[in-house]
Protein backbone atom coordinates (compact mmCIF):
# COMPACT_ATOMS: atom_id res chain seq x y z
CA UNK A 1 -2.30 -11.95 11.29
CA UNK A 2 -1.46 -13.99 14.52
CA UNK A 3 -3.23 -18.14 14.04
CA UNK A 4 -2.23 -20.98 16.08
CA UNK A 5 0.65 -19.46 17.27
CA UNK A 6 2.24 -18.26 13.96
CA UNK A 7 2.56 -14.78 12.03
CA UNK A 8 1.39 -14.25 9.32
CA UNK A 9 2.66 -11.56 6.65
CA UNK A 10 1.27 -10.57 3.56
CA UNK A 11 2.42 -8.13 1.17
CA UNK A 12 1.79 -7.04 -2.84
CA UNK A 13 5.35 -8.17 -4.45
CA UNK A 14 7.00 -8.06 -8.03
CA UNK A 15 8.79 -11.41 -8.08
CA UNK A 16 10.10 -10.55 -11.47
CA UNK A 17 11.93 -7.58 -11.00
CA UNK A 18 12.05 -4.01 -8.97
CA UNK A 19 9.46 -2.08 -11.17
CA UNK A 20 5.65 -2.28 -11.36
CA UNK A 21 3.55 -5.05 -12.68
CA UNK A 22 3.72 -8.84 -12.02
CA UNK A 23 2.76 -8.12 -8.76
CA UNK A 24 1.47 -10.73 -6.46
CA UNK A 25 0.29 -11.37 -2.96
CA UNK A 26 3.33 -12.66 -1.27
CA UNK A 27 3.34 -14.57 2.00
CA UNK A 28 5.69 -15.38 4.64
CA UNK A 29 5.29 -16.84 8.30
CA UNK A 30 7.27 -16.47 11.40
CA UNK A 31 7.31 -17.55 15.17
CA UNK A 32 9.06 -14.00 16.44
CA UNK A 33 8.29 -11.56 13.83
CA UNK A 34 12.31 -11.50 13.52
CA UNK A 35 13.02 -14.41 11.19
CA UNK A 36 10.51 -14.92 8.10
CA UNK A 37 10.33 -17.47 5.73
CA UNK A 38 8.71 -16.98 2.26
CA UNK A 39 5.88 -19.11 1.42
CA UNK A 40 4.00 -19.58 -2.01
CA UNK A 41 2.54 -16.05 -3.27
CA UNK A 42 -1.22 -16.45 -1.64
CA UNK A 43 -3.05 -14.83 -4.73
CA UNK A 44 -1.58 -14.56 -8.44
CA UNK A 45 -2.35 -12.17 -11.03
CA UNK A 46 -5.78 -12.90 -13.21
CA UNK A 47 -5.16 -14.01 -16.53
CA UNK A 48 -6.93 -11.01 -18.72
CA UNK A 49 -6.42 -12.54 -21.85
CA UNK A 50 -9.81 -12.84 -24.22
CA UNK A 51 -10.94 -16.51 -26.20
């Protein structure tokens, strides 16, 4: 996504380790769609836990 001159990336991402689960959707930003920098994840994980 392209807004106000900056890119936007987002991607589904395990910041925990290389395997599946934890994932979240990740977000970086960059001016030349060279150099990124990571941002806070955009959307976590729901808690499915049960009260």
């Amino acid at each position: 996504m392209y807004y106000n001159g900056i890119y936007h990336l987002f991607y589904q991402y395990n910041p925990k380790g290389a395997v599946w689960g934890n994932i979240v959707w990740a977000h970086s930003i960059s001016t030349d769609m060279i150099n990124w920098i990571p941002l806070e994840p955009a959307i976590y994980p729901s808690n499915h836990s049960t009260s």
